[in-house]
C-alpha atoms as a PDB file:
ATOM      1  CA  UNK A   1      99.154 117.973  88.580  1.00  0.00           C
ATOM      2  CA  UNK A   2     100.330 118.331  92.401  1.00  0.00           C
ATOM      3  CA  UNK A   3      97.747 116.645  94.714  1.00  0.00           C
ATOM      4  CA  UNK A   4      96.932 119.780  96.362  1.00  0.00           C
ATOM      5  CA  UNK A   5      95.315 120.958  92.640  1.00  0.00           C
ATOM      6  CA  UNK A   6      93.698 118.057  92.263  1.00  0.00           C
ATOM      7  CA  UNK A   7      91.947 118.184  95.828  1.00  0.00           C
ATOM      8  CA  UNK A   8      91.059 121.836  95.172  1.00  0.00           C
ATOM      9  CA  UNK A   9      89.472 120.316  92.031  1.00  0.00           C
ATOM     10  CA  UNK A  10      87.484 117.734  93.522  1.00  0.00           C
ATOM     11  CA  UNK A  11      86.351 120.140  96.330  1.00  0.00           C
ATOM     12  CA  UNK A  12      85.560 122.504  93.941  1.00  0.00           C
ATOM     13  CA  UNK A  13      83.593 120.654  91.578  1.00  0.00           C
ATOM     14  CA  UNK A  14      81.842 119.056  95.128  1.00  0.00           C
ATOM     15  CA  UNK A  15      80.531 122.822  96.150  1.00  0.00           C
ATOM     16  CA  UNK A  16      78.912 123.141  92.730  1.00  0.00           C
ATOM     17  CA  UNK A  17      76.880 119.795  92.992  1.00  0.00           C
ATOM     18  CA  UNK A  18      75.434 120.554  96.271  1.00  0.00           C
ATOM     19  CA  UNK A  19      74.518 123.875  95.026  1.00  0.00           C
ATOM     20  CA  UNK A  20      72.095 122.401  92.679  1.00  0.00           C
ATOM     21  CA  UNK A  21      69.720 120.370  95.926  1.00  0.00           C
ATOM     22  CA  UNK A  22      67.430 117.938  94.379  1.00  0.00           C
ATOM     23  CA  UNK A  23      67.152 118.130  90.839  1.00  0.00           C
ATOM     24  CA  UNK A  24      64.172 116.141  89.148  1.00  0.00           C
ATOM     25  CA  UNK A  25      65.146 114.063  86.082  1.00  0.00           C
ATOM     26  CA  UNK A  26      63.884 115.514  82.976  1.00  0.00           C
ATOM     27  CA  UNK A  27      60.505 114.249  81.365  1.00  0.00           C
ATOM     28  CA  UNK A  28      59.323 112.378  84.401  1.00  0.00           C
ATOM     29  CA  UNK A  29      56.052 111.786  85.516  1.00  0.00           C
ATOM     30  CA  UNK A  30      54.699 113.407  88.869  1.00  0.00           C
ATOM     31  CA  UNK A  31      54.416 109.377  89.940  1.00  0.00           C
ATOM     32  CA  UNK A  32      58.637 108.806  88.563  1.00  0.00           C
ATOM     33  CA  UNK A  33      59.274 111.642  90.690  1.00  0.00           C
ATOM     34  CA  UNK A  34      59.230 109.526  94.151  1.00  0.00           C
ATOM     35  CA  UNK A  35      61.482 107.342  92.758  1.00  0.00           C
ATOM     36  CA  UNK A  36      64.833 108.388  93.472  1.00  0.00           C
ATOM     37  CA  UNK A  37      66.876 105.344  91.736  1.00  0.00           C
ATOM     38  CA  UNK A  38      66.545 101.969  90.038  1.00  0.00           C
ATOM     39  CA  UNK A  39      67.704  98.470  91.480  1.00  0.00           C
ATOM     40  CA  UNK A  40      68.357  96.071  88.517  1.00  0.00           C
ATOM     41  CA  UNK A  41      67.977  92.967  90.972  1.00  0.00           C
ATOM     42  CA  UNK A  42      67.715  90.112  88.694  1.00  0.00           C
ATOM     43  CA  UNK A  43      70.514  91.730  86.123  1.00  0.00           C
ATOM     44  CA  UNK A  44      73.909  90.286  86.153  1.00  0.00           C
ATOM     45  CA  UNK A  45      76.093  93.351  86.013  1.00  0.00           C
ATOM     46  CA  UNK A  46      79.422  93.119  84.626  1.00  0.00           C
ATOM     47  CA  UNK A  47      82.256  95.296  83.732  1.00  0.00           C
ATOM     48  CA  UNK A  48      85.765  95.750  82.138  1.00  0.00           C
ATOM     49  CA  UNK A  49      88.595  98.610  83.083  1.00  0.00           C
ATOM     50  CA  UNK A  50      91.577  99.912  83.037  1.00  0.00           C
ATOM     51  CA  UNK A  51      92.725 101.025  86.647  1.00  0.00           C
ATOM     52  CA  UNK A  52      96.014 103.092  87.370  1.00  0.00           C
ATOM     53  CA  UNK A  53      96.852 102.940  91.233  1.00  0.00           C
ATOM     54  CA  UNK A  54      99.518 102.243  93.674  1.00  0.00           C
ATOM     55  CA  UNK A  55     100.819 102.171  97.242  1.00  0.00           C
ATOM     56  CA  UNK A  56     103.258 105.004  98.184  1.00  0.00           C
ATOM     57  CA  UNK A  57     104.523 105.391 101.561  1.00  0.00           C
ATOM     58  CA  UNK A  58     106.658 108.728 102.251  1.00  0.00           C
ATOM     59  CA  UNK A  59     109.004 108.558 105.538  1.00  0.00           C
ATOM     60  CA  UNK A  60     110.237 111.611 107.472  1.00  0.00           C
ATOM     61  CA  UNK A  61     113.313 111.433 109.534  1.00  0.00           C
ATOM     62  CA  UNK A  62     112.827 113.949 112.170  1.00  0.00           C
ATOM     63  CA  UNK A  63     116.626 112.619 113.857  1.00  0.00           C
ATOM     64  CA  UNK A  64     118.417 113.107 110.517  1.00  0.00           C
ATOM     65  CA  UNK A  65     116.231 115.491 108.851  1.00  0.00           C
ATOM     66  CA  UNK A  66     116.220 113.407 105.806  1.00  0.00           C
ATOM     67  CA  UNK A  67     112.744 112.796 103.485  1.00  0.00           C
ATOM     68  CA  UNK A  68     112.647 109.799 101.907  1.00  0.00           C
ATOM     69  CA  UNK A  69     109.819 107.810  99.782  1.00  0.00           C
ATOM     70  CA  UNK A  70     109.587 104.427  99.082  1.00  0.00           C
ATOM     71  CA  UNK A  71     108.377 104.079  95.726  1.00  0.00           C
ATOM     72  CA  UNK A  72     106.631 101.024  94.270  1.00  0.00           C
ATOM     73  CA  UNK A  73     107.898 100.360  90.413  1.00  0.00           C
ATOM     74  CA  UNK A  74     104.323 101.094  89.088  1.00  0.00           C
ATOM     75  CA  UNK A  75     102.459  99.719  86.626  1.00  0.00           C
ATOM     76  CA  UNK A  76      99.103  99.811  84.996  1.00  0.00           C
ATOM     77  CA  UNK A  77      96.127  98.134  85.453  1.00  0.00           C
ATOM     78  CA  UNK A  78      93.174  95.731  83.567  1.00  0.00           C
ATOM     79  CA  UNK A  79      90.134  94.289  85.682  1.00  0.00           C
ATOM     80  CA  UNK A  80      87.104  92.609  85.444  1.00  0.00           C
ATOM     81  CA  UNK A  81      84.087  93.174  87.814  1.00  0.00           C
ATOM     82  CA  UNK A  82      80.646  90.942  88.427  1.00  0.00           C
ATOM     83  CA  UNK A  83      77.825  92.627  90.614  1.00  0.00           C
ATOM     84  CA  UNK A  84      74.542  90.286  91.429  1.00  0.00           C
ATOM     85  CA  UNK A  85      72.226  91.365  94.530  1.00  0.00           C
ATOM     86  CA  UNK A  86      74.615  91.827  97.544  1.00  0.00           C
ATOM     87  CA  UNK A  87      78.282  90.955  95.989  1.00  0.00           C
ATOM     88  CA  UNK A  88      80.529  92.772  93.956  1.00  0.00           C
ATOM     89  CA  UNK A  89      83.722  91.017  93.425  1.00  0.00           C
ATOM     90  CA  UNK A  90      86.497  92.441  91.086  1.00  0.00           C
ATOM     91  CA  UNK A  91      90.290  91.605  90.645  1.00  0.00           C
ATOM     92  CA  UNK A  92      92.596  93.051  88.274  1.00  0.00           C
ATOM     93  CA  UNK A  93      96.410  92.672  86.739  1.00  0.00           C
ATOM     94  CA  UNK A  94      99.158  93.852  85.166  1.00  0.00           C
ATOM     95  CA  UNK A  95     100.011  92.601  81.730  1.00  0.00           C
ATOM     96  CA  UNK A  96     103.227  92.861  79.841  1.00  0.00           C
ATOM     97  CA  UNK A  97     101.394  94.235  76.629  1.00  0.00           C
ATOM     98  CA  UNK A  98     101.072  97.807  77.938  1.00  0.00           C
ATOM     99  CA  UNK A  99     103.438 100.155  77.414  1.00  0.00           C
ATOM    100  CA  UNK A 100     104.204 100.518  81.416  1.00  0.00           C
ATOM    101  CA  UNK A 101     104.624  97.391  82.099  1.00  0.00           C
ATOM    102  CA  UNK A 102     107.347  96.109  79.647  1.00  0.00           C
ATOM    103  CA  UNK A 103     110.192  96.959  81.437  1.00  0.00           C
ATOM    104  CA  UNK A 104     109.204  96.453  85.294  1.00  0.00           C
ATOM    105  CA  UNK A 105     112.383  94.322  86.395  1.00  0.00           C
ATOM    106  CA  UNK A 106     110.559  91.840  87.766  1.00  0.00           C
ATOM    107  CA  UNK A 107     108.016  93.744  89.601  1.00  0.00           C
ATOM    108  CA  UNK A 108     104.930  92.595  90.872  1.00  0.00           C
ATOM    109  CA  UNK A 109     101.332  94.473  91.284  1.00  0.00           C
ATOM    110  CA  UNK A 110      98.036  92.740  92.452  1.00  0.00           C
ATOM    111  CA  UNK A 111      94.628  94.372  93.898  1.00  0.00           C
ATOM    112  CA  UNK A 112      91.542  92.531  94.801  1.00  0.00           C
ATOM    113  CA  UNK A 113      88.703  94.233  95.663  1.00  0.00           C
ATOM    114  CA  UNK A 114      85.316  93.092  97.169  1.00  0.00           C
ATOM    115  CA  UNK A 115      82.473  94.834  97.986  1.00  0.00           C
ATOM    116  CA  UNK A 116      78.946  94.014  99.578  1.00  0.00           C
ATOM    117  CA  UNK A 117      75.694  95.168 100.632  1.00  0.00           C
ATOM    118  CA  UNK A 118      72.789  94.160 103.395  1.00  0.00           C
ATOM    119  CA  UNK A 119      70.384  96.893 103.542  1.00  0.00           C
ATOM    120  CA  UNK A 120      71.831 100.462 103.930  1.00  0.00           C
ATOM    121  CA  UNK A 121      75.175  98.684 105.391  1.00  0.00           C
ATOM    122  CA  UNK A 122      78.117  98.392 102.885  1.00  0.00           C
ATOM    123  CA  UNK A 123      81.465  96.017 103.369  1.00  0.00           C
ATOM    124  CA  UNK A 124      84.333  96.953 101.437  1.00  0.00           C
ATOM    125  CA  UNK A 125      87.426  94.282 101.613  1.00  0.00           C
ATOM    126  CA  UNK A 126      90.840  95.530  99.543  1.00  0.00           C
ATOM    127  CA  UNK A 127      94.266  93.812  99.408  1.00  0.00           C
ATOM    128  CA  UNK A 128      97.069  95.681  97.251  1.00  0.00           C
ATOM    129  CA  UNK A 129     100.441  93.077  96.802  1.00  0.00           C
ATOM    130  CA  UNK A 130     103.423  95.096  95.403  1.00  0.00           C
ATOM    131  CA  UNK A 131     106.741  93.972  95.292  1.00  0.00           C
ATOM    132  CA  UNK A 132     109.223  96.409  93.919  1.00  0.00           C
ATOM    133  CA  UNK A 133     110.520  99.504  95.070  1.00  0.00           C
ATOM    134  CA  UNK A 134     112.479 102.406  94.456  1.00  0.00           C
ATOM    135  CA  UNK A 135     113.871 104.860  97.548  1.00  0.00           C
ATOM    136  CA  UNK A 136     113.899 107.923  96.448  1.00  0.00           C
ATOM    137  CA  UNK A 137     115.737 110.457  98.867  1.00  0.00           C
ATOM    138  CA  UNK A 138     116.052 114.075  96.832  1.00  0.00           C
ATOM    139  CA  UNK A 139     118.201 115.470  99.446  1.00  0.00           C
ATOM    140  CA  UNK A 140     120.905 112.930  98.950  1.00  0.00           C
ATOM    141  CA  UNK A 141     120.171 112.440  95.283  1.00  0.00           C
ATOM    142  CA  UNK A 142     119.600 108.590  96.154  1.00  0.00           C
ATOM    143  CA  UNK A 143     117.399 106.679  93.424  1.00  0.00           C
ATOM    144  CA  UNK A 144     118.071 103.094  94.471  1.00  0.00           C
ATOM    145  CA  UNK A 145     115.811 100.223  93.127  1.00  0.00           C
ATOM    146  CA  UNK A 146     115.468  97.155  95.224  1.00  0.00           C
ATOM    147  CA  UNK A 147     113.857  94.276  93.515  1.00  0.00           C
ATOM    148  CA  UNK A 148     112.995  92.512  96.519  1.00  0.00           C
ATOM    149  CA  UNK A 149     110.975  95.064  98.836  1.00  0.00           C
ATOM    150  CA  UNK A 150     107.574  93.646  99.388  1.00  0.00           C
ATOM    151  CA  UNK A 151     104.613  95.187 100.978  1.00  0.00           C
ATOM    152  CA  UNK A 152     100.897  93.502 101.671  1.00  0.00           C
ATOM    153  CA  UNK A 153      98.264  95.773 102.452  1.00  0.00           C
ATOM    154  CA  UNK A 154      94.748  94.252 103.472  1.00  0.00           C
ATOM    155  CA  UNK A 155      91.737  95.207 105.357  1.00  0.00           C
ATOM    156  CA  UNK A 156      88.053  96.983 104.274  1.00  0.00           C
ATOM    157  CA  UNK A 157      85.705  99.501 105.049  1.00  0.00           C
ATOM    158  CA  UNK A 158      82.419  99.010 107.516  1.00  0.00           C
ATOM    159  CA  UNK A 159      79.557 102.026 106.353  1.00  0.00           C
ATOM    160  CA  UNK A 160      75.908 102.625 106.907  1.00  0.00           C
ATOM    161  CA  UNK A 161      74.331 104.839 104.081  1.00  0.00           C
ATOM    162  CA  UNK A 162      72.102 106.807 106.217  1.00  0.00           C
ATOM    163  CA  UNK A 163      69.945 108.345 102.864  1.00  0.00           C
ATOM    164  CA  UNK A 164      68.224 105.422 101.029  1.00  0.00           C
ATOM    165  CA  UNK A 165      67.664 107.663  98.133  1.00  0.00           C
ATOM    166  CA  UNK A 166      71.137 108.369  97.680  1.00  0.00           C
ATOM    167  CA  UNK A 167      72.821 105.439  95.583  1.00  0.00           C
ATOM    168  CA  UNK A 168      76.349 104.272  96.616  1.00  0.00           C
ATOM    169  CA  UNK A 169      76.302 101.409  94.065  1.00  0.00           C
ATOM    170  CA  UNK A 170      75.458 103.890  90.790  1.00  0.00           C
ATOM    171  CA  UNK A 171      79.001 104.974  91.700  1.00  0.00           C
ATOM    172  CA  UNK A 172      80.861 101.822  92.027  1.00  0.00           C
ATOM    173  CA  UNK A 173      79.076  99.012  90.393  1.00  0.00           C
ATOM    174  CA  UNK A 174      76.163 100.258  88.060  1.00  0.00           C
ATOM    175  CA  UNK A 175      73.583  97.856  89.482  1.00  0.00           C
ATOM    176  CA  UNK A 176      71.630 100.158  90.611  1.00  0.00           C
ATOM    177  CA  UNK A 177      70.885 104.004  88.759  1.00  0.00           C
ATOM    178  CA  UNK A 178      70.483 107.481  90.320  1.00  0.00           C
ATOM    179  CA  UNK A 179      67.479 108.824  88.660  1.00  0.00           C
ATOM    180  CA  UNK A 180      67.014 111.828  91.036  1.00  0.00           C
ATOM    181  CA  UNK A 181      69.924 114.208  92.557  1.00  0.00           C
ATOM    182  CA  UNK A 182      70.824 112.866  96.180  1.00  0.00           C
ATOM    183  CA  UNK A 183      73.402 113.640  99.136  1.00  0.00           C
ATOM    184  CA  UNK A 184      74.202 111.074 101.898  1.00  0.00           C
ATOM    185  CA  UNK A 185      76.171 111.202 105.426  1.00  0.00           C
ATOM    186  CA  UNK A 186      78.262 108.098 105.855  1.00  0.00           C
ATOM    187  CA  UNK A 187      79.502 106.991 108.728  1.00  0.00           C
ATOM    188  CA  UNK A 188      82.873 104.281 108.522  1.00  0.00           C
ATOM    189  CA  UNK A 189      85.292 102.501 110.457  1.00  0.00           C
ATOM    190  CA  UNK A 190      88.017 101.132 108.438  1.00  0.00           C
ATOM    191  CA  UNK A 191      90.680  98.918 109.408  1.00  0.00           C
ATOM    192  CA  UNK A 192      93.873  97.850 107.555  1.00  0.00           C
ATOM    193  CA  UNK A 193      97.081  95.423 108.078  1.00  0.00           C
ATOM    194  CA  UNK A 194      99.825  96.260 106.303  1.00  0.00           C
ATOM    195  CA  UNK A 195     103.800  94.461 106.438  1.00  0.00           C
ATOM    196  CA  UNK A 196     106.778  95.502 104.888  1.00  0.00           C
ATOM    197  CA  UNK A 197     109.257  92.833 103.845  1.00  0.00           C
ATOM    198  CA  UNK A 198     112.370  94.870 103.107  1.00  0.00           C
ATOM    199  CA  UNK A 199     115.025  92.142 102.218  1.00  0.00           C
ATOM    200  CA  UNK A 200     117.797  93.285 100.401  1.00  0.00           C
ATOM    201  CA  UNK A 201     121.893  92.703 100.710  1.00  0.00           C
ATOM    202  CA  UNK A 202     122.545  94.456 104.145  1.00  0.00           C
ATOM    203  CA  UNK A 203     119.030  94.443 105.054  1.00  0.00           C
ATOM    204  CA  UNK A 204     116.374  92.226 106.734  1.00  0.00           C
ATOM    205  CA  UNK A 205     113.728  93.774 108.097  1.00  0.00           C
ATOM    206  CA  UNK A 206     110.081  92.877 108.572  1.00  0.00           C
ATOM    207  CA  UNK A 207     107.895  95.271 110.069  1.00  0.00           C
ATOM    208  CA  UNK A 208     104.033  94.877 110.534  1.00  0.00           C
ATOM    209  CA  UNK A 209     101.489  97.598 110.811  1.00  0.00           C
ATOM    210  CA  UNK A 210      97.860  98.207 112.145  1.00  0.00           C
ATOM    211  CA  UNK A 211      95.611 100.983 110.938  1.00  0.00           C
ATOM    212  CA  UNK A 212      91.886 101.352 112.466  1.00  0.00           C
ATOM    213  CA  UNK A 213      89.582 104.538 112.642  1.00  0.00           C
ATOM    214  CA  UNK A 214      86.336 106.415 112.274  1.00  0.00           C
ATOM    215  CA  UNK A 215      85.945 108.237 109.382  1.00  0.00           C
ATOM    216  CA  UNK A 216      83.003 110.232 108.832  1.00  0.00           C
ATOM    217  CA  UNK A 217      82.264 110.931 105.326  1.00  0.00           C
ATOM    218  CA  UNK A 218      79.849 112.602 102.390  1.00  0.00           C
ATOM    219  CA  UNK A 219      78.755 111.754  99.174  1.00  0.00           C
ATOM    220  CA  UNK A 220      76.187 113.958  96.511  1.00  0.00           C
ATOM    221  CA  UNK A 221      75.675 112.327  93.360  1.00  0.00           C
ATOM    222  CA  UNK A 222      74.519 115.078  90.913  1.00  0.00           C
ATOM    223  CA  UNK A 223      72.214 113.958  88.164  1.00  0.00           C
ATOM    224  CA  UNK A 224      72.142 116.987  85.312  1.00  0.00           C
ATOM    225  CA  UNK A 225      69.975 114.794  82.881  1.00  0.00           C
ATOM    226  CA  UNK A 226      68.659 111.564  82.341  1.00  0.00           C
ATOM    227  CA  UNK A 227      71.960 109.316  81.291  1.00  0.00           C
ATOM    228  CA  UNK A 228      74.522 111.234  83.618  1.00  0.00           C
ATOM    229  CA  UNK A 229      76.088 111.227  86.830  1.00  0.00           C
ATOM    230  CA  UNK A 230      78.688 113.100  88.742  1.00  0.00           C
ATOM    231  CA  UNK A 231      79.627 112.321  91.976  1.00  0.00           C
ATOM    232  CA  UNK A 232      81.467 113.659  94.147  1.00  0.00           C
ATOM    233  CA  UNK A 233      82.865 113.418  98.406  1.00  0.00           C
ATOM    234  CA  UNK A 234      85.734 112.461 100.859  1.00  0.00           C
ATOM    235  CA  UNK A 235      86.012 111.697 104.436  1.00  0.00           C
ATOM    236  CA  UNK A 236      88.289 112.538 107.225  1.00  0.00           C
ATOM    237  CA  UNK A 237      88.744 110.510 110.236  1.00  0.00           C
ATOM    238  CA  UNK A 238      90.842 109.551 113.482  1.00  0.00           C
ATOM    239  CA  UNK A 239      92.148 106.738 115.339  1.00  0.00           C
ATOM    240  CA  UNK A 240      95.038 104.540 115.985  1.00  0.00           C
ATOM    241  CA  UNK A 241      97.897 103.049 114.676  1.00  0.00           C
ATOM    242  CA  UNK A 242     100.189 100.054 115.814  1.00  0.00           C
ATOM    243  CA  UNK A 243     103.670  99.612 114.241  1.00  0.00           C
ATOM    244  CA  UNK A 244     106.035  96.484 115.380  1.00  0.00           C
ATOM    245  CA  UNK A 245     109.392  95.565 114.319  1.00  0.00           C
ATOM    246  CA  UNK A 246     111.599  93.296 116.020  1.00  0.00           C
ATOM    247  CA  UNK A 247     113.026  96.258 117.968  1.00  0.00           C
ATOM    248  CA  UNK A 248     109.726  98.057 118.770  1.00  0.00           C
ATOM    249  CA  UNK A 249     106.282  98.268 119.311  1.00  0.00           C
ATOM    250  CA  UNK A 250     104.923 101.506 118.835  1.00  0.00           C
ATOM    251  CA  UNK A 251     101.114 103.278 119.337  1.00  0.00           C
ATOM    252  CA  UNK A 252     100.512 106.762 117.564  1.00  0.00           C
ATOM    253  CA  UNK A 253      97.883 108.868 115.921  1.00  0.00           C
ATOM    254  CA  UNK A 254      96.237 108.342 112.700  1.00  0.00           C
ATOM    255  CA  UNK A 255      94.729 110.759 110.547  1.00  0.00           C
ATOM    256  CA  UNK A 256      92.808 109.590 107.156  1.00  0.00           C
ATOM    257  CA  UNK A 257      91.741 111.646 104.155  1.00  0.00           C
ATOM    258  CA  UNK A 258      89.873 110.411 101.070  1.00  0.00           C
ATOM    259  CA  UNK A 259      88.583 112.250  97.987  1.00  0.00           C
ATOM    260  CA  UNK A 260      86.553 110.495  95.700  1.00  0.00           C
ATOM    261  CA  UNK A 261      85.050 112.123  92.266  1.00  0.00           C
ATOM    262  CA  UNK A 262      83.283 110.002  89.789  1.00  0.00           C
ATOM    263  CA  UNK A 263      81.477 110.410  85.870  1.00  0.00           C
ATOM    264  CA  UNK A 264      79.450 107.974  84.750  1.00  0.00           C
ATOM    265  CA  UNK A 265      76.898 107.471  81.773  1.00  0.00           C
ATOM    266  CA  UNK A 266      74.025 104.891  81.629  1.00  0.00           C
ATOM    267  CA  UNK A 267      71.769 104.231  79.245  1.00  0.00           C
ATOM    268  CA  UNK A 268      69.919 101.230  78.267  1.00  0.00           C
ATOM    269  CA  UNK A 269      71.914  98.490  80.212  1.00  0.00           C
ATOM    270  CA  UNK A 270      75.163 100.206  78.703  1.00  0.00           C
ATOM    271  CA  UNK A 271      77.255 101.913  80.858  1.00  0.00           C
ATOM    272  CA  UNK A 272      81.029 103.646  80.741  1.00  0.00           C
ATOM    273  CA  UNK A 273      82.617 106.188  83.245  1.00  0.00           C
ATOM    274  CA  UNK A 274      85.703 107.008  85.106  1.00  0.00           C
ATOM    275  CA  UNK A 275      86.528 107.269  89.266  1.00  0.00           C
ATOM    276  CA  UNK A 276      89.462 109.051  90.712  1.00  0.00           C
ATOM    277  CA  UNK A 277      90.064 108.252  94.092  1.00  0.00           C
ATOM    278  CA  UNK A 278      92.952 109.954  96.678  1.00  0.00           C
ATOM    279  CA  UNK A 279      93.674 108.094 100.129  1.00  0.00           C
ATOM    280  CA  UNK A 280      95.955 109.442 102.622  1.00  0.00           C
ATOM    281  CA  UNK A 281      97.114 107.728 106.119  1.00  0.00           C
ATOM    282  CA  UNK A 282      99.239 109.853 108.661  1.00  0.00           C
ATOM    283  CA  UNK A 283     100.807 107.912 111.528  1.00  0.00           C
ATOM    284  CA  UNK A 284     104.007 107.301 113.224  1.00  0.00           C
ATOM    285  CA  UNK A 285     106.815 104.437 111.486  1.00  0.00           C
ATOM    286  CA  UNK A 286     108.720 104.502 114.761  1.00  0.00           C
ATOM    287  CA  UNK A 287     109.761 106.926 117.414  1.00  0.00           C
ATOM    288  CA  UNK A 288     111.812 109.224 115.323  1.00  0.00           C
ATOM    289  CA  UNK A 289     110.000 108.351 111.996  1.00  0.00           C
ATOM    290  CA  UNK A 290     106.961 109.822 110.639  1.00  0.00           C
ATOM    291  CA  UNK A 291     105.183 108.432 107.660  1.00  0.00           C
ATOM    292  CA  UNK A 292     102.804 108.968 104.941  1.00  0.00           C
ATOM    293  CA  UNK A 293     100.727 105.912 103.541  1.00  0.00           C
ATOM    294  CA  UNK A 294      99.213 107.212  99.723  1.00  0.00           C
ATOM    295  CA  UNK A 295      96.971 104.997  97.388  1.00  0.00           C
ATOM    296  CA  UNK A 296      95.849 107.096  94.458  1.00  0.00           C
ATOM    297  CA  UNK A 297      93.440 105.462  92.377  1.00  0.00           C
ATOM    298  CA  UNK A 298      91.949 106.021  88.479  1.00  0.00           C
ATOM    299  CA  UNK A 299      89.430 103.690  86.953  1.00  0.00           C
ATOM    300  CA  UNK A 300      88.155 104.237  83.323  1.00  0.00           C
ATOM    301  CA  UNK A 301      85.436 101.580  82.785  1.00  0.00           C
ATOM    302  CA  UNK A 302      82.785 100.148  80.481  1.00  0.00           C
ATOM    303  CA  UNK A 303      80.155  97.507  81.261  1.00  0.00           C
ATOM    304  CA  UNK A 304      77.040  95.823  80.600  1.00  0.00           C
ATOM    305  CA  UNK A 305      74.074  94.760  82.540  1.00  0.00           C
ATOM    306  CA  UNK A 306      72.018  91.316  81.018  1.00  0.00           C
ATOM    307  CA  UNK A 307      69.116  89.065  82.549  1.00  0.00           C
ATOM    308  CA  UNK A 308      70.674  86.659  84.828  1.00  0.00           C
ATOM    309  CA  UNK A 309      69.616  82.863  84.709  1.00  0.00           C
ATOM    310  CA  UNK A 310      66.601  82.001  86.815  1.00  0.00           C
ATOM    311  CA  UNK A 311      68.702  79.774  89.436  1.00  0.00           C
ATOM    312  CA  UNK A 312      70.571  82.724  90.292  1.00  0.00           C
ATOM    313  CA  UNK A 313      67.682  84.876  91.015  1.00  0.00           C
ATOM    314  CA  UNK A 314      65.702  81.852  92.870  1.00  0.00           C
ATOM    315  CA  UNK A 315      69.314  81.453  95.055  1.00  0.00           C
ATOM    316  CA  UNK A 316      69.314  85.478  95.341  1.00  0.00           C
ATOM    317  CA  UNK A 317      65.816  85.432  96.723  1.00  0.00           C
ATOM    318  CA  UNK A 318      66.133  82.593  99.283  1.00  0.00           C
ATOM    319  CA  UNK A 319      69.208  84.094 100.731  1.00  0.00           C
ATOM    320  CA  UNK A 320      67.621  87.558 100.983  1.00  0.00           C
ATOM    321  CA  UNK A 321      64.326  85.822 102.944  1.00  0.00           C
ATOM    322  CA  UNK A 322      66.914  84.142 105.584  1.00  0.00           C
ATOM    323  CA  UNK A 323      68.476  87.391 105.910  1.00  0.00           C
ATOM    324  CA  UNK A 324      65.036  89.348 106.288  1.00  0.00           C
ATOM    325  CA  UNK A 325      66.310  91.388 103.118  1.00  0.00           C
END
């Protein structure tokens, strides 16, 4: 499926959530219906999954007229996840058992993720490691692998949820549960490093680059009945990019898109669902390059929420009453 389908499908599937407003969960009270969504504060939540994702980064030659795309030698995903109050730390890896992974000549994969919240504000912190690459370049029929190609992308997300009925965390870490349909206007500034170490016989180049912007973005999470959500929402944003090498330093443009669609079901502590997440970054590679940074991301994951031990919850409380939480 081409991306342009699969953002049609997202943006079409977004349209028919907002279409439904607020929708009241079924059998509640005329006292449940105030309450929008459930915090399960003293619940350690964890989770297992299987993620699918990768770093792309597609280069235009406007000098040459040549398209090429530097191709990391991908390979699929397990994590683990722990949410308690505030934190959300995950990390995942590739192991040899799966199918994708077997034969990956030496390739390397690694994403961290870590995610908090204080209040309405939300802190996302990513790193992707790959190392790895194939260049593919259709126009000269080129399909080179180059075992040593290394790229390190790190950097996070800074948002505000501005609706405190809508729940960001039902979506990502289940620690909290959209009872009621909701919509929210987010406002982010994102900033990410990423450096290229392309060694290979002929070549030695390291190149370092610095992504920062506003993107403004929208989120509805559409609850049809009692043990389901579907959420849906992107953003679009601009700012700046800086790309050095040792023969330049260069400013340019940035554009960012992201389209986000998620299913979950949650009953009873038990939980299982699936996210599908597109980002794109648009910027200048040098004066005569133009490039195109992709991280598509699938998650299929099941979890579990249990009581958590009575020191956590005393050290969870203290630290919220120093933070006026």
């Amino acid at each position: 499926m081409g991306l342009r389908i699969k953002i049609s499908l997202i943006l079409l599937g977004f349209s028919f959530f907002l279409s439904f407003g607020q929708v009241e969960v079924k059998g509640a009270s005329e006292n449940d219906s105030l309450v929008r969504k459930i915090y399960f504060p003293n619940k350690i939540t964890l989770r297992a999954y299987f993620i699918s994702t990768s770093n792309t980064f597609n280069f235009s030659d406007k000098n040459q007229g040549i398209d090429f795309t530097l191709i990391p030698n991908k390979q699929n995903q397990l994590g683990f996840s722990a949410a308690f109050r505030s934190i959300i730390i995950s990390y995942s890896f590739a192991p040899k058992f799966l199918t994708e992974n077997r034969d990956n000549q030496n390739s390397e994969l690694q994403n961290l993720n870590l995610r908090t919240f204080l209040g309405q504000w939300m802190v996302n912190f990513q790193l992707y490691k790959e190392k790895g690459f194939f260049i593919d370049v259709p126009e000269l029929d080129i399909n080179e692998y180059f075992p040593n190609f290394k790229t390190r992308k790190t950097g996070g997300t800074l948002s505000y949820i501005l609706n405190k009925d809508f729940s960001f965390r039902a979506i990502v870490s289940q620690d909290e549960k959209q009872l009621v349909s909701a919509g929210s206007f987010i406002p982010n500034f994102f900033f990410y490093y990423t450096d290229y170490e392309l060694k290979s016989e002929g070549i030695n180049e390291d190149i370092y680059s610095y992504d920062m912007a506003l993107a403004p973005a929208y989120y509805y999470n559409f609850v049809p009945s009692k043990n389901i959500l579907l959420s849906a929402g992107g953003s679009a944003g601009l700012g700046l990019n800086i790309t050095k090498s040792d023969d330049e330093s260069l400013s340019s443009l940035l554009t960012e898109l992201n389209f986000r669609a998620s299913v979950v079901y949650d009953k009873n502590n038990f939980y299982l669902g699936a996210h599908y997440s597109y980002l794109i970054l648009n910027h200048n590679f040098d004066r005569s390059t133009y490039v195109q940074d992709d991280i598509p991301y699938l998650q299929v994951f099941i979890g579990y929420r249990f009581k958590a031990p009575r020191f956590m919850v005393k050290t969870g409380d203290d630290f919220n009453k120093k933070l006026g939480l």
